[in-house]
N, C-alpha and C. Protein backbone atom coordinates (compact mmCIF):
# COMPACT_ATOMS: atom_id res chain seq x y z
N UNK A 1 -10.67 -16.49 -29.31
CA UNK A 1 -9.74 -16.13 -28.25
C UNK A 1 -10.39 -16.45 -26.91
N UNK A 2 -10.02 -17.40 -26.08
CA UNK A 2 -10.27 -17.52 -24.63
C UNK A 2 -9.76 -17.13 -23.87
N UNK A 3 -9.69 -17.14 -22.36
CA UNK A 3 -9.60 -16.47 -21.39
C UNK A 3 -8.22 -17.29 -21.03
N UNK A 4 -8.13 -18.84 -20.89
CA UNK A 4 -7.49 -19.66 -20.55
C UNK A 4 -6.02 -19.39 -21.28
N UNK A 5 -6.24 -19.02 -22.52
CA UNK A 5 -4.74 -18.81 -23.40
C UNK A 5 -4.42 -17.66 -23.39
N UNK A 6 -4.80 -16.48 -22.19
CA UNK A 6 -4.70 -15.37 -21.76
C UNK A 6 -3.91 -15.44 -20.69
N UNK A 7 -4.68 -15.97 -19.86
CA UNK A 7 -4.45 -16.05 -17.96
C UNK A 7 -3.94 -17.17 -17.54
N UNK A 8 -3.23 -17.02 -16.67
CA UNK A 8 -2.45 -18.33 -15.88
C UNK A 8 -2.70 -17.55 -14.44
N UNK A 9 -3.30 -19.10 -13.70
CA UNK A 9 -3.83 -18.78 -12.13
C UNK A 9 -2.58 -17.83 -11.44
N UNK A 10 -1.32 -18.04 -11.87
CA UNK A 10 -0.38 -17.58 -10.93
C UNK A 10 -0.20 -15.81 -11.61
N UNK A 11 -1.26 -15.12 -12.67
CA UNK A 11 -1.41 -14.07 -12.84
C UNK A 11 -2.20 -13.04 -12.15
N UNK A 12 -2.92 -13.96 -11.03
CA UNK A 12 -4.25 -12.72 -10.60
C UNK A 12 -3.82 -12.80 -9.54
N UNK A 13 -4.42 -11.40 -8.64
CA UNK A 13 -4.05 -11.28 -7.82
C UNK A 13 -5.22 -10.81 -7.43
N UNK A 14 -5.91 -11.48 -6.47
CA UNK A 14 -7.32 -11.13 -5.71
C UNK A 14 -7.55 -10.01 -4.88
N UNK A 15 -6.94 -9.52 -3.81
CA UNK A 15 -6.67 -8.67 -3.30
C UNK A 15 -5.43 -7.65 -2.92
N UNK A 16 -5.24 -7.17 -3.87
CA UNK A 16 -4.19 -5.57 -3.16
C UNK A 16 -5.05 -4.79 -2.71
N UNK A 17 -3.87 -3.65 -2.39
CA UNK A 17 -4.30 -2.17 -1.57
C UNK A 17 -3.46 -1.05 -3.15
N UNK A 18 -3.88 -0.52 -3.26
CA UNK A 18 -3.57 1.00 -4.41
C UNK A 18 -3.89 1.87 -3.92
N UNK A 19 -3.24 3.19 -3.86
CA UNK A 19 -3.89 4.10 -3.49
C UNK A 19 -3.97 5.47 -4.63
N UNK A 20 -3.50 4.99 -6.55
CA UNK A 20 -3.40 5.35 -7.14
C UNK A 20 -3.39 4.64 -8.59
N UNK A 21 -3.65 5.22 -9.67
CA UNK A 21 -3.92 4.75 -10.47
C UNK A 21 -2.95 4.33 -11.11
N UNK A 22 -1.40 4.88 -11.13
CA UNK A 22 -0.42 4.43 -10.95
C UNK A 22 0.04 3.23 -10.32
N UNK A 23 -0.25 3.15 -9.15
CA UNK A 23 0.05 2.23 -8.08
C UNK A 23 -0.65 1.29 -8.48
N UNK A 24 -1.77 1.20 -9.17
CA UNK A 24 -2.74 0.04 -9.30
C UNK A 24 -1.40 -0.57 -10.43
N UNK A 25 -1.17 0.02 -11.41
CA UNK A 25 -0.75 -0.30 -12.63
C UNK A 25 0.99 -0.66 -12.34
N UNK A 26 1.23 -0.32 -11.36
CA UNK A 26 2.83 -0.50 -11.00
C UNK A 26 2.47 -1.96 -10.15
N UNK A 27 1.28 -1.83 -9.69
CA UNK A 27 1.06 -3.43 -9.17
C UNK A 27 1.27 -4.64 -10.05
N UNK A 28 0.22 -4.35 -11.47
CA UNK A 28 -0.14 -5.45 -12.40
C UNK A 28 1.50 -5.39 -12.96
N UNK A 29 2.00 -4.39 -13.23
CA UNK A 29 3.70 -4.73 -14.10
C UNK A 29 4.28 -5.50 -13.07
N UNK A 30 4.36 -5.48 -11.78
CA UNK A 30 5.14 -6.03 -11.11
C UNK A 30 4.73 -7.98 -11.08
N UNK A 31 3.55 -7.87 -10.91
CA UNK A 31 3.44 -9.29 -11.11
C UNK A 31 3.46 -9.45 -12.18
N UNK A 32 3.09 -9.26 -13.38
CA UNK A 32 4.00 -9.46 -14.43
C UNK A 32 4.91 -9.62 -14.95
N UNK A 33 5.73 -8.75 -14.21
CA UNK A 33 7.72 -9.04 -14.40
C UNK A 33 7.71 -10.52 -13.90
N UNK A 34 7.15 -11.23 -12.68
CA UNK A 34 7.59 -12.07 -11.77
C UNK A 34 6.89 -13.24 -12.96
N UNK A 35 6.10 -13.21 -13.03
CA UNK A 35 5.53 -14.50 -13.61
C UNK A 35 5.87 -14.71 -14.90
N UNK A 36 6.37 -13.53 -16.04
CA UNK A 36 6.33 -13.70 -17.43
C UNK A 36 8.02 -13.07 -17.70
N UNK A 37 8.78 -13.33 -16.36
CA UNK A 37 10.10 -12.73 -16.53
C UNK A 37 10.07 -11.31 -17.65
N UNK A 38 9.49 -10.13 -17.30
CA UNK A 38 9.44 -8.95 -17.62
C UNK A 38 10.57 -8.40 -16.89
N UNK A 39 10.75 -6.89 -16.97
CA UNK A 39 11.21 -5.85 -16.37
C UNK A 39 9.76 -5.31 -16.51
N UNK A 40 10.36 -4.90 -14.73
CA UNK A 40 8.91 -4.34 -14.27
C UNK A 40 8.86 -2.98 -14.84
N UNK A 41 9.74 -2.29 -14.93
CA UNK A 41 9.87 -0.52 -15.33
C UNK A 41 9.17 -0.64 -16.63
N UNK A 42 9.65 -1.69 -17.43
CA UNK A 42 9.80 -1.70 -19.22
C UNK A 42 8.02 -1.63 -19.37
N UNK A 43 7.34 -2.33 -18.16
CA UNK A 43 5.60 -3.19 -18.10
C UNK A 43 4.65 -1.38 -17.95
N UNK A 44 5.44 -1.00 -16.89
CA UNK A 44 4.97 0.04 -16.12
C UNK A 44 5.13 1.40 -17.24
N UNK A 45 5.68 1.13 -17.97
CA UNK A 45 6.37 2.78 -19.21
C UNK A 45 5.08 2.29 -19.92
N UNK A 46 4.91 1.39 -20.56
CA UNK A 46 4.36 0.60 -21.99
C UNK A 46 2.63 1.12 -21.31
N UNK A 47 2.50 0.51 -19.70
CA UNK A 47 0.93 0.84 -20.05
C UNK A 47 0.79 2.33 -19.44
N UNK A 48 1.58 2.74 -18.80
CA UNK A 48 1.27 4.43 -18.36
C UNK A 48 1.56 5.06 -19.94
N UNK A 49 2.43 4.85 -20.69
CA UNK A 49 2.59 5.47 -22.30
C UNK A 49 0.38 5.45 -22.83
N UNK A 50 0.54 4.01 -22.74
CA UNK A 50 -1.14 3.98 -23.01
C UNK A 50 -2.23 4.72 -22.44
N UNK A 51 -2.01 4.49 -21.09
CA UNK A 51 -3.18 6.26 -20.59
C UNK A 51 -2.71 7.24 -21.00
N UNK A 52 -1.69 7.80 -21.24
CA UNK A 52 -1.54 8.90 -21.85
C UNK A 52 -2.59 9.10 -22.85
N UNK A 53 -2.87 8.70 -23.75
CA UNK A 53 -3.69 8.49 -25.39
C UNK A 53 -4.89 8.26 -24.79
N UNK A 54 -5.30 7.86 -23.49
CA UNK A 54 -6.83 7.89 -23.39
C UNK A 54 -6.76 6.86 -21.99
N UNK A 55 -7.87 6.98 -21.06
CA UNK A 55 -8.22 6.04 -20.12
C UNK A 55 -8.56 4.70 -20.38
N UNK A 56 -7.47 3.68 -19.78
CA UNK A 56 -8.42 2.52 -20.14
C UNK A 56 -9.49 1.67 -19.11
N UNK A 57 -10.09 2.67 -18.16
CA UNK A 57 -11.25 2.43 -17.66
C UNK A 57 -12.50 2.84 -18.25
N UNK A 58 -12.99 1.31 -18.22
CA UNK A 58 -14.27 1.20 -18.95
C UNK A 58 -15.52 1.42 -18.95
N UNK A 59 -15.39 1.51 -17.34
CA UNK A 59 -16.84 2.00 -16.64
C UNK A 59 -16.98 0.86 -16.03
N UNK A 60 -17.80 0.84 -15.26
CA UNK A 60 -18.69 0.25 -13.93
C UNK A 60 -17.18 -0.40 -12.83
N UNK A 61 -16.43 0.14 -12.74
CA UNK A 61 -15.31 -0.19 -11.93
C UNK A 61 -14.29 -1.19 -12.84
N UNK A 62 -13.99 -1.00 -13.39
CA UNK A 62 -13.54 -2.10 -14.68
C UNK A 62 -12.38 -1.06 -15.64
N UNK A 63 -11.15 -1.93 -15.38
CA UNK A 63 -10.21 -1.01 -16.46
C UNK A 63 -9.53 -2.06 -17.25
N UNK A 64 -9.30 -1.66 -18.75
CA UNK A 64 -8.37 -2.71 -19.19
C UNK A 64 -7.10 -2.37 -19.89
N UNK A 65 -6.07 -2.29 -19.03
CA UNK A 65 -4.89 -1.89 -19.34
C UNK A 65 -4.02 -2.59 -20.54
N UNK A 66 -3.59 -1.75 -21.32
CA UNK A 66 -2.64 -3.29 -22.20
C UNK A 66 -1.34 -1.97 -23.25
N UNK A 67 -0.48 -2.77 -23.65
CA UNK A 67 0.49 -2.53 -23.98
C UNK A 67 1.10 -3.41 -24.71
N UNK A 68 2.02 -2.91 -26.20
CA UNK A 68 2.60 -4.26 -27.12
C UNK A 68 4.17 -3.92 -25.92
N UNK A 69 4.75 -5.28 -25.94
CA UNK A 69 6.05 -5.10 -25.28
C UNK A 69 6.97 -5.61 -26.73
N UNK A 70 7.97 -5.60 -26.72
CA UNK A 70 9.40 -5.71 -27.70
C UNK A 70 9.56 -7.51 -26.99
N UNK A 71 10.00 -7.64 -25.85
CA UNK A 71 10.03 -8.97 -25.05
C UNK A 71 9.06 -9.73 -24.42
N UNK A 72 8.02 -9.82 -25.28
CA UNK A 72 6.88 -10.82 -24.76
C UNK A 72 6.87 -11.68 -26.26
N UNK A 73 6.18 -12.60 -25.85
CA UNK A 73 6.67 -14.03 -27.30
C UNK A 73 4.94 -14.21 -27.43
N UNK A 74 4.17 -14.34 -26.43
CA UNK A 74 2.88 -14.21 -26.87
C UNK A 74 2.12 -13.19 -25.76
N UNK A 75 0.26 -13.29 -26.52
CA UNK A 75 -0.05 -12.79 -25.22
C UNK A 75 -0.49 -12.92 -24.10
N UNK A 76 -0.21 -12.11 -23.44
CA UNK A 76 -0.17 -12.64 -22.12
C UNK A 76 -1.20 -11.68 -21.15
N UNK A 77 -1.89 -11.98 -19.91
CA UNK A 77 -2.82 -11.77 -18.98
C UNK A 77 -3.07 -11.66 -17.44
N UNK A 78 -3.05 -10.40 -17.05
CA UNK A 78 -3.12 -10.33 -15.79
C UNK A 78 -4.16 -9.65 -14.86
N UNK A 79 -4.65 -10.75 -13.82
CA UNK A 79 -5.92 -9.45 -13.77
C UNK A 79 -5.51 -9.50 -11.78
N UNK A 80 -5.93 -8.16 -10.92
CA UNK A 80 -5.67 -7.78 -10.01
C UNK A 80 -7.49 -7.14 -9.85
N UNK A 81 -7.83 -7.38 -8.88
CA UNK A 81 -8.49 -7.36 -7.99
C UNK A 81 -8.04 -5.99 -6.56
N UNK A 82 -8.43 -4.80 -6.48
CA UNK A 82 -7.97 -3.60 -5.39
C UNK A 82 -9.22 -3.87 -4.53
N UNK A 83 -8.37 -3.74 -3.35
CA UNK A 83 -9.23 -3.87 -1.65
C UNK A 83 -10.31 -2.68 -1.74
N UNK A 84 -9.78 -1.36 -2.28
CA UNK A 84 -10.42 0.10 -2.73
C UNK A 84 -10.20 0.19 -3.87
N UNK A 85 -10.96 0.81 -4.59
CA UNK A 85 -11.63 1.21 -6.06
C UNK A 85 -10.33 2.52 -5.71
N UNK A 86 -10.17 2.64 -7.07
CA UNK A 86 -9.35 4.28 -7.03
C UNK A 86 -9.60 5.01 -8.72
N UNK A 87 -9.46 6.16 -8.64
CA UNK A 87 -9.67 6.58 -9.80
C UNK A 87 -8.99 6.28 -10.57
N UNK A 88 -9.66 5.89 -11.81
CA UNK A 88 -8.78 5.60 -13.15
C UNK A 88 -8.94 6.64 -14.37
N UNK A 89 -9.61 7.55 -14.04
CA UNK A 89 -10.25 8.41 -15.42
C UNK A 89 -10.92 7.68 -15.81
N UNK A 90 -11.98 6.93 -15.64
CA UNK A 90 -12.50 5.94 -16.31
C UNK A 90 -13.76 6.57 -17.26
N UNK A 91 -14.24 6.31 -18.00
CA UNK A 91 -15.48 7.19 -18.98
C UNK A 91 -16.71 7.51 -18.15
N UNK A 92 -17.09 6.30 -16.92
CA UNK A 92 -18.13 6.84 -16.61
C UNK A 92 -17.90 7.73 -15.14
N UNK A 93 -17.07 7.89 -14.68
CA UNK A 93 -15.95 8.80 -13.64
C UNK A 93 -16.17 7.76 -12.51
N UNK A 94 -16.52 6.61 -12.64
CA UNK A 94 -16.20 5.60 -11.48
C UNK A 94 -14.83 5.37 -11.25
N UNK A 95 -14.63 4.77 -9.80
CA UNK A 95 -13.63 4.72 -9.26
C UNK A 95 -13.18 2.39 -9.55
N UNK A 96 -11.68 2.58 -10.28
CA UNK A 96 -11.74 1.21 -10.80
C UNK A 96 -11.32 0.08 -9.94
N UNK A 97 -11.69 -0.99 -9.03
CA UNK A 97 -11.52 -2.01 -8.69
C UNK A 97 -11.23 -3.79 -9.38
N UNK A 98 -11.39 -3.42 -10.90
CA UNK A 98 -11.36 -4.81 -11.18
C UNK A 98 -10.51 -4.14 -12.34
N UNK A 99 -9.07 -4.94 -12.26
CA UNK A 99 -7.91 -4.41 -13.43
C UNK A 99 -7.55 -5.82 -13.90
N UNK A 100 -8.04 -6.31 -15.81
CA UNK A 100 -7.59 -6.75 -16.40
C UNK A 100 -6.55 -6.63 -17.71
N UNK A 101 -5.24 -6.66 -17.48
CA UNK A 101 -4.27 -5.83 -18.31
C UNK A 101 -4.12 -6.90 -19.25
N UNK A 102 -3.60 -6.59 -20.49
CA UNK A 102 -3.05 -6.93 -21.47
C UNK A 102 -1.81 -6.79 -22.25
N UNK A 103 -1.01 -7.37 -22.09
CA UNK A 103 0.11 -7.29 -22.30
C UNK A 103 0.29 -8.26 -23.94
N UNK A 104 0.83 -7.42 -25.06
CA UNK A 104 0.91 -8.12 -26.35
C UNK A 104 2.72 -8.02 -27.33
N UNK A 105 2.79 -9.40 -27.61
CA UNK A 105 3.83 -8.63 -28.32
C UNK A 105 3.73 -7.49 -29.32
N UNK A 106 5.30 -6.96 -29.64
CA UNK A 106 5.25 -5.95 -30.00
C UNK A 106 4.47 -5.80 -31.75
N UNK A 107 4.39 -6.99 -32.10
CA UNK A 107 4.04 -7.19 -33.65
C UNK A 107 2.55 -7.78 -33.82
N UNK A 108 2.00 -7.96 -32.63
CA UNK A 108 0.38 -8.65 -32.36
C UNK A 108 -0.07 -7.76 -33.36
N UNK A 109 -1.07 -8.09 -33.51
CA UNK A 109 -2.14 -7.54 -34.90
C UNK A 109 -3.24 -7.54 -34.09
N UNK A 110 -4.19 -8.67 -34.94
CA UNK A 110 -5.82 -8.51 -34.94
C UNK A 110 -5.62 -9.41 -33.64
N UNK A 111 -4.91 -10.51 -33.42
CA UNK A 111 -4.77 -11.18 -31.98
C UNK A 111 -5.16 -9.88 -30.57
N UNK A 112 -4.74 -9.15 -30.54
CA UNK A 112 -4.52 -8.28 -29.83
C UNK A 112 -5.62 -7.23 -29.92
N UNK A 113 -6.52 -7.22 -30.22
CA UNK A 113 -7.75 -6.34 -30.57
C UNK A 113 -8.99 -7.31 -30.61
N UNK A 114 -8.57 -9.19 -30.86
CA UNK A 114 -9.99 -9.80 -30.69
C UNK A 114 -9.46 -9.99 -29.37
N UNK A 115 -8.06 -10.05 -28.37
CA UNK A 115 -8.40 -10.09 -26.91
C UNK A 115 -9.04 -9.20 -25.98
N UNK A 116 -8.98 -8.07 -26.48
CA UNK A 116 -9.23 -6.77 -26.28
C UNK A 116 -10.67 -6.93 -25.98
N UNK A 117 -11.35 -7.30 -26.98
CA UNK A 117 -12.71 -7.33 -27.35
C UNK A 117 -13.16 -8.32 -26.62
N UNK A 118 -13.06 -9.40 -26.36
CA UNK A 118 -13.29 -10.32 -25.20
C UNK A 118 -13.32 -10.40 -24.01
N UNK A 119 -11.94 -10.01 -23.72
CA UNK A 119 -12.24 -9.28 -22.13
C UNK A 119 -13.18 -8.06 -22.06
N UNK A 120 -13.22 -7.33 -22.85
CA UNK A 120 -14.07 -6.11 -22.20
C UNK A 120 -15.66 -6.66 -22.11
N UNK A 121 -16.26 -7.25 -23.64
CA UNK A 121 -17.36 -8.52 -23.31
C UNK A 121 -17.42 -9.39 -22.15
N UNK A 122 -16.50 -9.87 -21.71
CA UNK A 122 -16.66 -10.33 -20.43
C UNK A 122 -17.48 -9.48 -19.14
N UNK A 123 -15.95 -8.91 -18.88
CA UNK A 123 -16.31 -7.94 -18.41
C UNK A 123 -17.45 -7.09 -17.58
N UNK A 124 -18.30 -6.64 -18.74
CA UNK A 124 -19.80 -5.96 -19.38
C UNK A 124 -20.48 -6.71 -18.14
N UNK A 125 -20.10 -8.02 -18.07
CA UNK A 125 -21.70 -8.29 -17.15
C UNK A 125 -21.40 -8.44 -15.94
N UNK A 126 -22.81 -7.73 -15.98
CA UNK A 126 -22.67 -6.79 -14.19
C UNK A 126 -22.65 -8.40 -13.40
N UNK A 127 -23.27 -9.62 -13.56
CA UNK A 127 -23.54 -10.97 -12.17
C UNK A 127 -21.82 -11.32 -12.36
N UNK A 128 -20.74 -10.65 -13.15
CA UNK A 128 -19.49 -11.23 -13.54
C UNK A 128 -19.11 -10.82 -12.95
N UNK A 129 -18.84 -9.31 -12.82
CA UNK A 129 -18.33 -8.33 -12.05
C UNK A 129 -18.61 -8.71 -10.61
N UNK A 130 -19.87 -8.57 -10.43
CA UNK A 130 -19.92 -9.34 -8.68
C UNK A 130 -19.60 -10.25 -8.24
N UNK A 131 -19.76 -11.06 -9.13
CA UNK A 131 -18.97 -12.68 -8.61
C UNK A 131 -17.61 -12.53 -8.41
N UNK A 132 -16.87 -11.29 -9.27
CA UNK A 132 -15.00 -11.20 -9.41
C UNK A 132 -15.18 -10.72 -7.70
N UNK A 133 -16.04 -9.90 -7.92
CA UNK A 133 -16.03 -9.14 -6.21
C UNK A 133 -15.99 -9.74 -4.88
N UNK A 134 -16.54 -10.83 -5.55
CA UNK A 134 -16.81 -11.51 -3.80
C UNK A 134 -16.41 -13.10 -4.13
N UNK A 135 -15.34 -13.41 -4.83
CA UNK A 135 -14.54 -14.71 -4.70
C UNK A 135 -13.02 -14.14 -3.95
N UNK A 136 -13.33 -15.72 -3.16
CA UNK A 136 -11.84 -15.87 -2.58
C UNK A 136 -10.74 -16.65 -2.85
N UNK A 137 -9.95 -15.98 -3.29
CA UNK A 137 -8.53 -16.68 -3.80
C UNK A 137 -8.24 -16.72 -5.38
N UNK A 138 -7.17 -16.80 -5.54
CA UNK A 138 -6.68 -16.80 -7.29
C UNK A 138 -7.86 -17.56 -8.24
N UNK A 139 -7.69 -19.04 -7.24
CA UNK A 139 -8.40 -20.06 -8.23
C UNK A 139 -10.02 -20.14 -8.47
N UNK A 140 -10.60 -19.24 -7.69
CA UNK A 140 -12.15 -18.76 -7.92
C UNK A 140 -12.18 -17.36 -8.99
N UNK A 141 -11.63 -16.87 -9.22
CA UNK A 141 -11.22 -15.96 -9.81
C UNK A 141 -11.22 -16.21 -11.29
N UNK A 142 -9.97 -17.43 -10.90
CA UNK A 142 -9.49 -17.84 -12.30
C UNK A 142 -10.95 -18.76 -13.21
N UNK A 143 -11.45 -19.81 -12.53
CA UNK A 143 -12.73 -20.23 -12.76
C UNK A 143 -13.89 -19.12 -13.19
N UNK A 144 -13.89 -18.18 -12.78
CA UNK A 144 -14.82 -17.65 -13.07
C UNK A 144 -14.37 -16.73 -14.44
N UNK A 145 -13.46 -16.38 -14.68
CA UNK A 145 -13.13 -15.77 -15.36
C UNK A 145 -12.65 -16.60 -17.06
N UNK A 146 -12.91 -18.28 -16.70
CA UNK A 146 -12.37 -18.89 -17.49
C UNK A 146 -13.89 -19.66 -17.99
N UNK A 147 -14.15 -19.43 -17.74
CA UNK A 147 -16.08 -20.01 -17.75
C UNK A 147 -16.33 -19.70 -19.27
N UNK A 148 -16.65 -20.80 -20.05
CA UNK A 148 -17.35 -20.87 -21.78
C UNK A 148 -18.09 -19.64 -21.48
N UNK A 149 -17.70 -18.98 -22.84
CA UNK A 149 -18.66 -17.94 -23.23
C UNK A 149 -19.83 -18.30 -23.60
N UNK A 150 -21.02 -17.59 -23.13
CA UNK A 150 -22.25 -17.84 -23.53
C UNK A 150 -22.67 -17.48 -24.86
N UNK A 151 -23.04 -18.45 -25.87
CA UNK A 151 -23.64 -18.51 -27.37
C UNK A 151 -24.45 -17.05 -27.49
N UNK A 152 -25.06 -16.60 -26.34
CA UNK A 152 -26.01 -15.29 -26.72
C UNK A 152 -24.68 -14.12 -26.78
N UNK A 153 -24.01 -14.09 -25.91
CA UNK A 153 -22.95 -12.85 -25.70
C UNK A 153 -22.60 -12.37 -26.59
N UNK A 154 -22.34 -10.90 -26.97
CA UNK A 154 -22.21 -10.48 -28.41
C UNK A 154 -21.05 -9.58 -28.12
């Protein structure tokens, strides 16, 4: 599973403003509706239903939101970038700035658990995380985030 058959440049969004963990997540459904012809409400139920059952912040400012939808055909990837960190419940009680959601159809299987597992591997490394931090624009973002996995990464 790669990053590339995840994400499309016109999914990230480098800089918003949130001032809630909600708001972060009513952000990512909304560009989602726009780019993957969603309903934004339908994006926004599916991953707030999912915090319910547990936080999906991962620690070190890092959350990974995801949800099976009924109207998605594959899966699909969005990651948002917040101007301010805001609380996510996250495990290590950091405040989350780097939101990569996951959005799966409703019948995904193991697809949907080795993406899972990839992004959060990504993720993990802290020179990744900084680099997400301090690129400008979609397409540095997207590059960096689309970069061959390294043979050692586990």
């Amino acid at each position: 599973m790669n990053i590339e058959s995840l994400l499309d440049r016109r999914a990230i969004t480098p800089k918003v403003s949130a001032s809630s963990k909600r708001q972060a997540l009513s952000l990512v459904a909304e560009l989602a509706a726009r780019r993957f012809d969603l309903d934004a409400g339908e994006v926004l139920d599916a991953l707030m239903a999912r915090e319910v059952v547990g936080s999906t912040g991962v620690g070190s400012g890092v959350a990974v939101p995801h949800a099976r939808l009924k109207t998605l055909d594959k899966m699909r990837g969005v990651f948002v970038r917040l101007e301010t960190p805001v609380d996510f419940d996250a495990v290590d009680d950091q405040p989350v700035d780097l939101i990569f959601a996951l959005l799966a159809p409703e019948a995904a299987g193991s697809e949907h658990l080795q993406a899972l597992a990839r992004v959060a591997r990504l993720l993990r490394r802290a020179d990744l995380r900084e680099q997400l931090r301090q690129a400008h624009g979609a397409d540095a973002v997207y590059a960096l985030l689309a970069q061959p996995a390294s043979p050692s990464a586990a």
